[in-house]
C-alpha atoms as a PDB file:
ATOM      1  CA  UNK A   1     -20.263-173.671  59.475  1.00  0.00           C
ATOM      2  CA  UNK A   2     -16.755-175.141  59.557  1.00  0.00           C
ATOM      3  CA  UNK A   3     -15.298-176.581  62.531  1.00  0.00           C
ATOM      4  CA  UNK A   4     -12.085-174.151  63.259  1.00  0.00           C
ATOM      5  CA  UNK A   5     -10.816-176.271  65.665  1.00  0.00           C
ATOM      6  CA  UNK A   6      -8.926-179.363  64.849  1.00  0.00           C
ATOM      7  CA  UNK A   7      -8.823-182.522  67.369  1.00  0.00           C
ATOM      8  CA  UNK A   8      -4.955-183.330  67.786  1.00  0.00           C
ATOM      9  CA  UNK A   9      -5.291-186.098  70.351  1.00  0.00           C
ATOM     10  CA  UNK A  10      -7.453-187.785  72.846  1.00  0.00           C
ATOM     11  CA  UNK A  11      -6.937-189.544  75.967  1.00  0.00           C
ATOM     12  CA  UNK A  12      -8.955-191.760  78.358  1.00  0.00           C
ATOM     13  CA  UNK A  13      -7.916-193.086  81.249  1.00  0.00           C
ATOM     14  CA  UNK A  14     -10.183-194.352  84.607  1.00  0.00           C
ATOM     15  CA  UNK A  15      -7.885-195.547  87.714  1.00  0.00           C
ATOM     16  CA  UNK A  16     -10.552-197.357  90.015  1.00  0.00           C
ATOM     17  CA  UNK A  17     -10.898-195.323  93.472  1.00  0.00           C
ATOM     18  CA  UNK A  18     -13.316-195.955  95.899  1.00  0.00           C
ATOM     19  CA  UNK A  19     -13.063-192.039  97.170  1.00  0.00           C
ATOM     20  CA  UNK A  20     -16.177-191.202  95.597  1.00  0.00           C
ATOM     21  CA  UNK A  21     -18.923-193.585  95.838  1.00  0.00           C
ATOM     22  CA  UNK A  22     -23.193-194.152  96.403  1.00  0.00           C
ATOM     23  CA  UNK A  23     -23.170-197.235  98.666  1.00  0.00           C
ATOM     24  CA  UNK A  24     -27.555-197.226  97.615  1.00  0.00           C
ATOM     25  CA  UNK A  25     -27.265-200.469  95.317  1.00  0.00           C
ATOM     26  CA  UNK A  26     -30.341-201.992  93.781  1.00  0.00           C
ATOM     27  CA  UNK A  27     -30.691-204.652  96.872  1.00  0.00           C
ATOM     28  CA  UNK A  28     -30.954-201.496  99.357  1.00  0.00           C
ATOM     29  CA  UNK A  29     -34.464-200.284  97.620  1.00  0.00           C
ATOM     30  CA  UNK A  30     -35.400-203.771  98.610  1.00  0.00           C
ATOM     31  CA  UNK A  31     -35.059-203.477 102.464  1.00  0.00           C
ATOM     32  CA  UNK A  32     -36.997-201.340 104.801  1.00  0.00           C
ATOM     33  CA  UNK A  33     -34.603-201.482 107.246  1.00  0.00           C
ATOM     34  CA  UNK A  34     -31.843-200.203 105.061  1.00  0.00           C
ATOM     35  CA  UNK A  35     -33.642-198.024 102.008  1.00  0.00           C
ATOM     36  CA  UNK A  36     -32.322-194.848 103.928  1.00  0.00           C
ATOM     37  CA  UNK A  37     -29.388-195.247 106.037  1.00  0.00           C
ATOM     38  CA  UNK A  38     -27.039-193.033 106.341  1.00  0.00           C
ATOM     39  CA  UNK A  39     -24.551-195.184 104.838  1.00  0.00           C
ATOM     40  CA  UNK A  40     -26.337-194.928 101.628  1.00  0.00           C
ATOM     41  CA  UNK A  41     -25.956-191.754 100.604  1.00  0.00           C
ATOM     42  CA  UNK A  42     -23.082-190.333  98.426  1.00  0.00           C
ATOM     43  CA  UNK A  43     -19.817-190.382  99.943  1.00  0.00           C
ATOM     44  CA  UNK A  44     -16.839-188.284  98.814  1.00  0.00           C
ATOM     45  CA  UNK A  45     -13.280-188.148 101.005  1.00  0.00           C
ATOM     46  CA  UNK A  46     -12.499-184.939  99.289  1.00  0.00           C
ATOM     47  CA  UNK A  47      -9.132-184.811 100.434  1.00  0.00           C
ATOM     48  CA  UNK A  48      -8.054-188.410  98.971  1.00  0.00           C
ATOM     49  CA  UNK A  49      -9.954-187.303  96.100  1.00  0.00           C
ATOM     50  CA  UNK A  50      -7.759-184.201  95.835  1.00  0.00           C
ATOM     51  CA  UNK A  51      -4.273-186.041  96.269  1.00  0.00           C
ATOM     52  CA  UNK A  52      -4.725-188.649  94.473  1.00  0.00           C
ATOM     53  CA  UNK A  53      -6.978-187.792  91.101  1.00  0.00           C
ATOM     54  CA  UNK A  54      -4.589-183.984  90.607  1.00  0.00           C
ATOM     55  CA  UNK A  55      -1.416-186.000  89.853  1.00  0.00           C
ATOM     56  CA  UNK A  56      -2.942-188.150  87.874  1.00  0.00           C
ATOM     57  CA  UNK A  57      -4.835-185.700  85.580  1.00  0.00           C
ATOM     58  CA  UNK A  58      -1.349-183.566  85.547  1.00  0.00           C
ATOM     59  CA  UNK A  59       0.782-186.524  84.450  1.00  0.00           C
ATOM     60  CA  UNK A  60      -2.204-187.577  81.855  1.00  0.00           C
ATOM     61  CA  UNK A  61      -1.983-184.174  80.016  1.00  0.00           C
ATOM     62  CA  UNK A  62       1.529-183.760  80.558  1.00  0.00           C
ATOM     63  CA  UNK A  63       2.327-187.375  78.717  1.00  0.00           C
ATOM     64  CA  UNK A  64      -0.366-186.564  76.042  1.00  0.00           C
ATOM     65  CA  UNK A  65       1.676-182.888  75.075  1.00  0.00           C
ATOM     66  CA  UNK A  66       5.185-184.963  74.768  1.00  0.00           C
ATOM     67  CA  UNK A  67       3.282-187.804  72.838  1.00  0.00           C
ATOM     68  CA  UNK A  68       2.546-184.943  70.539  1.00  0.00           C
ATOM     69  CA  UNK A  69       5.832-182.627  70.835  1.00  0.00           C
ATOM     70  CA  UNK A  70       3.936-180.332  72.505  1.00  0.00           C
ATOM     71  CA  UNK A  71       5.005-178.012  75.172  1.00  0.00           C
ATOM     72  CA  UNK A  72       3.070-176.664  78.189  1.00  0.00           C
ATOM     73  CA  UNK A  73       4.529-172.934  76.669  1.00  0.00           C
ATOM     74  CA  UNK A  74       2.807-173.700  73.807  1.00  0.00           C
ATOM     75  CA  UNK A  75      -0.779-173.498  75.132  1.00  0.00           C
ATOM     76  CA  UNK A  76      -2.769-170.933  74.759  1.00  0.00           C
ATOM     77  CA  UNK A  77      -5.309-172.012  77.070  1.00  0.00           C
ATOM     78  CA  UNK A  78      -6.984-175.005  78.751  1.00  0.00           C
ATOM     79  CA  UNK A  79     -10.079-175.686  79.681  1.00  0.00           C
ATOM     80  CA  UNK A  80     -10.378-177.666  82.901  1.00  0.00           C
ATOM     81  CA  UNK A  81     -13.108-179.785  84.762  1.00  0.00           C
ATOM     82  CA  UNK A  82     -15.295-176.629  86.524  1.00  0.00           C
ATOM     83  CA  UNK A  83     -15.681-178.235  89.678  1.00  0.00           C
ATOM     84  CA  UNK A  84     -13.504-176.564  91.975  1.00  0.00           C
ATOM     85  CA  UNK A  85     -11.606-173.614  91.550  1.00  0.00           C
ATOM     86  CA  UNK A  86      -8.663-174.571  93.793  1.00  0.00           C
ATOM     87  CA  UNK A  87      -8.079-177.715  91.272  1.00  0.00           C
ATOM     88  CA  UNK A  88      -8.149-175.996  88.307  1.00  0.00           C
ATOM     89  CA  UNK A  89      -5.786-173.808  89.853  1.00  0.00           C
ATOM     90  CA  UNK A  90      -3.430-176.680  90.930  1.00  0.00           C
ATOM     91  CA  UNK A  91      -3.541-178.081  87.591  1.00  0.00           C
ATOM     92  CA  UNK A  92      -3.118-175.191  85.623  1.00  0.00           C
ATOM     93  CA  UNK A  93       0.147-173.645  87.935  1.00  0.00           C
ATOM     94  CA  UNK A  94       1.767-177.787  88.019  1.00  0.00           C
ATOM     95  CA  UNK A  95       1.356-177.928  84.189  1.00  0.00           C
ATOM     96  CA  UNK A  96       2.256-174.134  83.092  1.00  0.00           C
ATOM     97  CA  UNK A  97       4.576-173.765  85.929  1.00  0.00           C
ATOM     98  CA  UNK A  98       2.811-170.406  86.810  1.00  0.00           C
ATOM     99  CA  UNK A  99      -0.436-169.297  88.336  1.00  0.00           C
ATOM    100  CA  UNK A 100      -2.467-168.692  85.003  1.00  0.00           C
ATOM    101  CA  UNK A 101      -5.078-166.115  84.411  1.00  0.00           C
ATOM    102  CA  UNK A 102      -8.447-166.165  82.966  1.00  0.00           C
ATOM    103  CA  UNK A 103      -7.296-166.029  79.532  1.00  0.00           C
ATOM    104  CA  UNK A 104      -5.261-169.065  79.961  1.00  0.00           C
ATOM    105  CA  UNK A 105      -7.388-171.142  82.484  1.00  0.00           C
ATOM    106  CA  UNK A 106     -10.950-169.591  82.492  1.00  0.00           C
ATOM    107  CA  UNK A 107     -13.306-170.449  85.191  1.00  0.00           C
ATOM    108  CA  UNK A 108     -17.416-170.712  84.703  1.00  0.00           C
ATOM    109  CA  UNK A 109     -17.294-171.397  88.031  1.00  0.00           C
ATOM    110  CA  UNK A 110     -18.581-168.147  89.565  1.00  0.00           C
ATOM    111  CA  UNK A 111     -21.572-167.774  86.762  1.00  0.00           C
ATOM    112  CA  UNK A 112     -22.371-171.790  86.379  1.00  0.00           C
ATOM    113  CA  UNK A 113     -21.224-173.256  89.732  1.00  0.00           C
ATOM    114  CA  UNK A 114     -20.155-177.070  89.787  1.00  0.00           C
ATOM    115  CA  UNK A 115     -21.692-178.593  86.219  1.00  0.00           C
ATOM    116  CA  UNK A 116     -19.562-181.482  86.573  1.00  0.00           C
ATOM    117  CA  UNK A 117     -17.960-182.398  83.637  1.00  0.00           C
ATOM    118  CA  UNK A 118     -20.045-180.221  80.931  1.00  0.00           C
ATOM    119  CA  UNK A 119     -17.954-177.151  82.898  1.00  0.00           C
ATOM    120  CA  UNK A 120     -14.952-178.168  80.629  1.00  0.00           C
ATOM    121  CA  UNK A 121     -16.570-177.519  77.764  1.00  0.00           C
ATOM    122  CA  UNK A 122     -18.675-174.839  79.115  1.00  0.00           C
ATOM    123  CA  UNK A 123     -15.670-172.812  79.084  1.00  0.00           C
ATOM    124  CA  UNK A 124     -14.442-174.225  76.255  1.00  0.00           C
ATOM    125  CA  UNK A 125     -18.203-172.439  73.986  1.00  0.00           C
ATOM    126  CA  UNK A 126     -17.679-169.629  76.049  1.00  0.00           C
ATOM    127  CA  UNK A 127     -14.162-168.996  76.025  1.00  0.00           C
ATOM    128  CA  UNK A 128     -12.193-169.921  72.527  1.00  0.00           C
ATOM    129  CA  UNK A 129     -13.454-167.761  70.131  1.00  0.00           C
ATOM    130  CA  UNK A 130     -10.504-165.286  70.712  1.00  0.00           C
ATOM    131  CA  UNK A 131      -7.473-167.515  70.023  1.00  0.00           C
ATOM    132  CA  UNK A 132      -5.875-166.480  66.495  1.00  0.00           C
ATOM    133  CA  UNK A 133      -5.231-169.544  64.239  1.00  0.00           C
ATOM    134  CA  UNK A 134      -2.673-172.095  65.270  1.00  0.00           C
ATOM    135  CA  UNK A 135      -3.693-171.993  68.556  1.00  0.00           C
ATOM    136  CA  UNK A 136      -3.437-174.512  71.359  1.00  0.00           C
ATOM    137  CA  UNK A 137      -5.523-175.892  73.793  1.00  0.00           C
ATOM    138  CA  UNK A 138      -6.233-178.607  76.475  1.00  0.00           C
ATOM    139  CA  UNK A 139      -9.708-179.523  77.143  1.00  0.00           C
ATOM    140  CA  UNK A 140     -10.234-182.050  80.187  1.00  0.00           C
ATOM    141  CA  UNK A 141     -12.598-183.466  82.402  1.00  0.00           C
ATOM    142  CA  UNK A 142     -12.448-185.974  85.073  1.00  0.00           C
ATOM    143  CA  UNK A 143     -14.617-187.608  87.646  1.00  0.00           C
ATOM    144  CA  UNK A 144     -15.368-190.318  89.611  1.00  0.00           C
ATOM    145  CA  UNK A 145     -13.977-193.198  89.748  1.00  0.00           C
ATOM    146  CA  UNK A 146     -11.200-192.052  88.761  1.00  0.00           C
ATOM    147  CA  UNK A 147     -12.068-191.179  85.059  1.00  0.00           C
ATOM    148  CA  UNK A 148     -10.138-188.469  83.122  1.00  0.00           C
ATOM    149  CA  UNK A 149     -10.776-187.257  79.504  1.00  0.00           C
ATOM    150  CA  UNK A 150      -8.662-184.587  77.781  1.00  0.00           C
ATOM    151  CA  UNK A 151      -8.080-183.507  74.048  1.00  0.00           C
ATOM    152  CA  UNK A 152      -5.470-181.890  72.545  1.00  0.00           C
ATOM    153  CA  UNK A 153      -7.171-179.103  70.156  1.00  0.00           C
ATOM    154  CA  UNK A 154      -5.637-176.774  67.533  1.00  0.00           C
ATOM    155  CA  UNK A 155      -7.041-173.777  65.899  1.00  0.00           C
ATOM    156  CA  UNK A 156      -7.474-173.452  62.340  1.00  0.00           C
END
Protein backbone atom coordinates (compact mmCIF):
# COMPACT_ATOMS: atom_id res chain seq x y z
CA UNK A 1 0.00 0.00 0.00
CA UNK A 2 1.15 3.50 -0.94
CA UNK A 3 2.04 6.00 1.52
CA UNK A 4 -0.73 8.95 0.88
CA UNK A 5 0.92 11.17 2.93
CA UNK A 6 3.93 13.07 1.86
CA UNK A 7 6.69 14.36 4.52
CA UNK A 8 7.11 18.23 3.71
CA UNK A 9 9.51 19.08 6.51
CA UNK A 10 11.01 18.05 9.75
CA UNK A 11 12.27 19.75 12.68
CA UNK A 12 14.29 18.89 15.83
CA UNK A 13 15.11 20.96 18.33
CA UNK A 14 16.08 20.06 22.36
CA UNK A 15 16.63 23.36 24.64
CA UNK A 16 18.32 21.81 27.87
CA UNK A 17 15.86 22.34 31.01
CA UNK A 18 16.34 20.92 34.16
CA UNK A 19 12.28 21.08 34.86
CA UNK A 20 11.93 17.55 34.33
CA UNK A 21 14.47 15.34 35.72
CA UNK A 22 15.31 11.58 37.73
CA UNK A 23 18.03 12.71 40.16
CA UNK A 24 18.53 8.25 40.63
CA UNK A 25 22.03 8.19 38.72
CA UNK A 26 24.00 5.00 38.47
CA UNK A 27 26.22 5.98 41.76
CA UNK A 28 22.78 6.14 43.84
CA UNK A 29 22.12 2.14 43.26
CA UNK A 30 25.50 2.01 44.86
CA UNK A 31 24.64 3.52 48.33
CA UNK A 32 22.37 2.18 50.94
CA UNK A 33 21.97 5.23 52.45
CA UNK A 34 20.79 6.97 49.35
CA UNK A 35 19.21 4.03 46.86
CA UNK A 36 15.70 5.49 47.89
CA UNK A 37 15.56 8.97 48.93
CA UNK A 38 13.14 11.00 48.20
CA UNK A 39 15.26 13.13 46.19
CA UNK A 40 15.60 10.39 43.75
CA UNK A 41 12.58 10.03 42.33
CA UNK A 42 11.25 11.86 39.19
CA UNK A 43 10.82 15.42 39.53
CA UNK A 44 8.66 17.59 37.26
CA UNK A 45 7.92 21.62 38.12
CA UNK A 46 4.93 21.41 35.91
CA UNK A 47 4.37 24.92 35.85
CA UNK A 48 8.03 25.91 34.50
CA UNK A 49 7.50 23.07 32.32
CA UNK A 50 4.29 24.67 31.02
CA UNK A 51 5.76 28.31 30.46
CA UNK A 52 8.62 27.63 29.20
CA UNK A 53 8.43 24.33 26.70
CA UNK A 54 4.55 25.95 25.04
CA UNK A 55 6.38 28.94 23.49
CA UNK A 56 8.90 27.14 22.37
CA UNK A 57 6.96 24.32 20.59
CA UNK A 58 4.57 27.32 19.18
CA UNK A 59 7.47 29.34 17.75
CA UNK A 60 9.12 25.84 16.42
CA UNK A 61 6.00 25.04 14.27
CA UNK A 62 5.22 28.46 13.57
CA UNK A 63 8.98 29.07 11.95
CA UNK A 64 8.77 25.58 10.26
CA UNK A 65 5.11 26.73 8.29
CA UNK A 66 6.91 30.19 7.05
CA UNK A 67 10.14 28.14 6.17
CA UNK A 68 7.70 26.36 3.96
CA UNK A 69 5.10 29.25 2.90
CA UNK A 70 2.76 27.72 4.86
CA UNK A 71 0.01 29.29 6.76
CA UNK A 72 -1.58 28.27 10.09
CA UNK A 73 -5.17 28.69 7.79
CA UNK A 74 -3.87 26.26 5.76
CA UNK A 75 -3.96 23.29 8.18
CA UNK A 76 -6.27 20.98 8.22
CA UNK A 77 -5.32 19.47 11.34
CA UNK A 78 -2.46 18.80 13.79
CA UNK A 79 -1.67 16.27 15.76
CA UNK A 80 -0.14 17.27 19.09
CA UNK A 81 1.92 15.56 21.96
CA UNK A 82 -1.26 13.68 24.01
CA UNK A 83 -0.08 14.52 27.26
CA UNK A 84 -2.23 17.09 28.51
CA UNK A 85 -5.24 18.38 27.18
CA UNK A 86 -4.85 21.98 28.40
CA UNK A 87 -1.44 22.11 26.17
CA UNK A 88 -2.72 20.88 23.24
CA UNK A 89 -5.29 23.32 23.67
CA UNK A 90 -2.80 26.24 24.20
CA UNK A 91 -0.94 25.24 21.25
CA UNK A 92 -3.56 24.65 18.96
CA UNK A 93 -5.67 28.27 19.88
CA UNK A 94 -1.73 30.33 19.86
CA UNK A 95 -1.03 28.73 16.42
CA UNK A 96 -4.69 28.76 14.69
CA UNK A 97 -5.64 31.80 16.54
CA UNK A 98 -8.93 30.01 17.60
CA UNK A 99 -9.97 27.31 20.00
CA UNK A 100 -9.94 24.26 17.49
CA UNK A 101 -12.18 21.30 17.53
CA UNK A 102 -11.65 17.68 17.30
CA UNK A 103 -11.41 17.65 13.69
CA UNK A 104 -8.64 20.07 13.73
CA UNK A 105 -6.76 19.13 17.02
CA UNK A 106 -8.00 15.60 18.05
CA UNK A 107 -7.34 14.35 21.45
CA UNK A 108 -6.67 10.37 22.39
CA UNK A 109 -6.47 11.63 25.54
CA UNK A 110 -9.78 10.51 27.07
CA UNK A 111 -9.51 6.76 25.39
CA UNK A 112 -5.43 6.38 25.72
CA UNK A 113 -4.55 8.71 28.63
CA UNK A 114 -0.88 10.21 28.73
CA UNK A 115 1.25 7.81 26.06
CA UNK A 116 3.87 10.28 25.98
CA UNK A 117 5.06 10.96 22.79
CA UNK A 118 3.46 7.87 20.72
CA UNK A 119 -0.02 10.08 21.55
CA UNK A 120 1.05 12.31 18.53
CA UNK A 121 0.94 9.79 16.32
CA UNK A 122 -1.71 7.91 18.00
CA UNK A 123 -3.96 10.47 16.76
CA UNK A 124 -2.27 10.90 13.85
CA UNK A 125 -3.41 6.42 12.79
CA UNK A 126 -6.51 7.22 14.25
CA UNK A 127 -7.42 10.44 12.99
CA UNK A 128 -6.19 11.29 9.16
CA UNK A 129 -7.88 9.07 7.11
CA UNK A 130 -10.65 11.72 6.41
CA UNK A 131 -8.60 14.62 4.99
CA UNK A 132 -9.26 14.87 1.04
CA UNK A 133 -5.98 15.13 -0.97
CA UNK A 134 -3.81 18.18 -0.58
CA UNK A 135 -4.29 18.26 2.82
CA UNK A 136 -2.21 19.71 5.63
CA UNK A 137 -1.02 18.70 8.75
CA UNK A 138 1.35 19.22 11.78
CA UNK A 139 2.44 16.29 13.66
CA UNK A 140 4.56 17.08 16.95
CA UNK A 141 5.84 15.74 19.96
CA UNK A 142 7.93 17.04 22.68
CA UNK A 143 9.36 16.03 25.98
CA UNK A 144 11.82 16.29 28.36
CA UNK A 145 14.53 17.99 28.32
CA UNK A 146 13.31 20.15 26.36
CA UNK A 147 13.04 18.04 23.08
CA UNK A 148 10.47 18.90 20.34
CA UNK A 149 9.83 16.99 17.04
CA UNK A 150 7.26 18.10 14.44
CA UNK A 151 6.67 17.32 10.63
CA UNK A 152 5.07 19.09 8.19
CA UNK A 153 2.79 16.38 6.22
CA UNK A 154 0.73 16.70 3.01
CA UNK A 155 -1.88 14.49 1.63
CA UNK A 156 -1.67 12.90 -1.59
Amino acid sequence: VANPWQLVASKLVTQYSNNIRNNFGFLNRLSPRTRYGDDKLFRQQGRKVFKEVLPLVCDQIAGQLDEQGWTAESLNRLWLHQANLTMNQFIARKLLGHDASQQEAPVILDSYGNTSSAGSIIAFHLYNRDLPAGARGVLCSFGAGYSIGSLLLRRL
